[in-house]
Protein backbone atom coordinates (compact mmCIF):
# COMPACT_ATOMS: atom_id res chain seq x y z
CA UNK A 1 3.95 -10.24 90.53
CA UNK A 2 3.38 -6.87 89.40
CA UNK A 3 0.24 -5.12 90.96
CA UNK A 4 0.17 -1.73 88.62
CA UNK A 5 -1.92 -2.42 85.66
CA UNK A 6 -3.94 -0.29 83.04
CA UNK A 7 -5.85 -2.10 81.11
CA UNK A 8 -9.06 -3.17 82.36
CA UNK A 9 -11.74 -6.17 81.61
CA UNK A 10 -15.23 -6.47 84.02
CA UNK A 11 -15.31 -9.64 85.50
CA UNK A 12 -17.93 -12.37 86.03
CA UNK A 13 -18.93 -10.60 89.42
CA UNK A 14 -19.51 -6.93 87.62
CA UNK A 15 -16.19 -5.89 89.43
CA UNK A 16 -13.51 -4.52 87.43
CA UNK A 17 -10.73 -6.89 87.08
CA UNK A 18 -6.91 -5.08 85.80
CA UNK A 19 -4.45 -6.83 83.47
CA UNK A 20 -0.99 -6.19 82.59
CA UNK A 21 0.41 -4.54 79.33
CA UNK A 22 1.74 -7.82 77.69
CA UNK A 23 -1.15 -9.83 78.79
CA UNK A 24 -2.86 -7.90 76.66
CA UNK A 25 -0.37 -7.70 73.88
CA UNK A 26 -0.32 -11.67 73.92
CA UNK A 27 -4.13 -11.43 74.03
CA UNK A 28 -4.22 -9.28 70.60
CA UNK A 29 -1.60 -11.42 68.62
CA UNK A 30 -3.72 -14.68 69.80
CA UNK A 31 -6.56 -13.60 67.82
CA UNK A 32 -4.48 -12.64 64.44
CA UNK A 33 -5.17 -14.14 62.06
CA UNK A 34 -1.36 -15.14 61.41
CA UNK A 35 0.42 -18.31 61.24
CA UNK A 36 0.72 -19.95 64.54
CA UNK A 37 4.87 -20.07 63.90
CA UNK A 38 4.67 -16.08 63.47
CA UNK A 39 2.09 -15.80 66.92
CA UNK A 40 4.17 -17.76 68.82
CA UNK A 41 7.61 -15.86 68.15
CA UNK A 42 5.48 -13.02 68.76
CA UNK A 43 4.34 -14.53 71.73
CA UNK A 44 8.48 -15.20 72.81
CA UNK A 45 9.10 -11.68 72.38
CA UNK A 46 6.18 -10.59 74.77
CA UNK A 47 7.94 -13.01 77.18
CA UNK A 48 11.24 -11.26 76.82
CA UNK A 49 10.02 -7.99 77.66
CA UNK A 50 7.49 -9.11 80.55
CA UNK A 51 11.13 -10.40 82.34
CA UNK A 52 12.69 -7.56 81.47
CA UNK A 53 9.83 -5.84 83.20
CA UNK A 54 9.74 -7.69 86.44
CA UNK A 55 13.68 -8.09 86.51
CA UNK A 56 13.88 -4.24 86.10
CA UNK A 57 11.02 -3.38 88.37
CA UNK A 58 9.21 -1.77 85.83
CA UNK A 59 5.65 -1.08 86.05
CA UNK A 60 3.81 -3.37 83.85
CA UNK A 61 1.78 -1.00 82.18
CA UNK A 62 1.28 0.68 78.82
CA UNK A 63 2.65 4.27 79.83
CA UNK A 64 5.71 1.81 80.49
CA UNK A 65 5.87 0.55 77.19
CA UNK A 66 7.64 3.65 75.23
CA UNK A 67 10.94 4.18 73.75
CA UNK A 68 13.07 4.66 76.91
CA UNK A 69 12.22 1.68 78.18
CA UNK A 70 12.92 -0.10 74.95
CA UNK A 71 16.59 1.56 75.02
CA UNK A 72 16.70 0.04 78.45
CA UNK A 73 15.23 -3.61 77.11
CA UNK A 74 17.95 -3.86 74.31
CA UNK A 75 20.42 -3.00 76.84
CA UNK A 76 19.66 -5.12 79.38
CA UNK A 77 19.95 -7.98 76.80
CA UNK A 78 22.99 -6.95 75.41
CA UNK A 79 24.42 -7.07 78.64
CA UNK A 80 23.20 -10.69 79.37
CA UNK A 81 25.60 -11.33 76.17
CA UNK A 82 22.30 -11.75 73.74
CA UNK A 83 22.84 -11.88 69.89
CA UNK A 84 22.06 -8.48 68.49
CA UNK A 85 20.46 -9.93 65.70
CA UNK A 86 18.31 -11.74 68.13
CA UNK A 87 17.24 -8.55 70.64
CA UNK A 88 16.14 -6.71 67.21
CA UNK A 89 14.25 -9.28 66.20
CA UNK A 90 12.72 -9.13 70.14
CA UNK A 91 11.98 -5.43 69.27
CA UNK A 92 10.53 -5.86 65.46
CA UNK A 93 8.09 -8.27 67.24
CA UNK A 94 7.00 -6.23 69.92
């Protein structure tokens, strides 16, 4: 479980309680106002990216979420043999 977070919500208690980067993400695109098809392949993508995260040992937060570690997302599914077609949709949803 990753422990560095950067977002922040205040808890029941009054204490400050920290969430990751795409909890938050999947947060936002649950209260579009989309199609529930379109959130939930949004949701998938968020998924993608939150293993990528852990798998790469990559903070979890939104400084980590910039275009170097996208680079590193798309190649770390190309190398697990993913469609390319596929990973760019993964990044067009993100």
């Amino acid at each position: 479980m990753m422990i560095s977070y950067t977002a922040e919500r205040v808890g029941l208690e009054g204490m400050k309680q920290q969430i990751s980067a795409t909890l938050e993400m999947k947060q936002l695109i649950d209260r579009q106002s989309t199609k529930e098809s379109t959130k939930k392949g949004n949701i998938g993508a968020i998924g993608y990216l939150e293993t990528f995260l852990k798998a790469s040992k990559i903070d979890n937060t939104w400084n980590n979420i910039n275009l170097e570690t996208l680079e590193q997302f798309k190649q770390y599914y190309i190398n697990k043999k993913t469609n390319a077609t596929t990973i760019n949709a993964y990044i067009k949803r993100i």
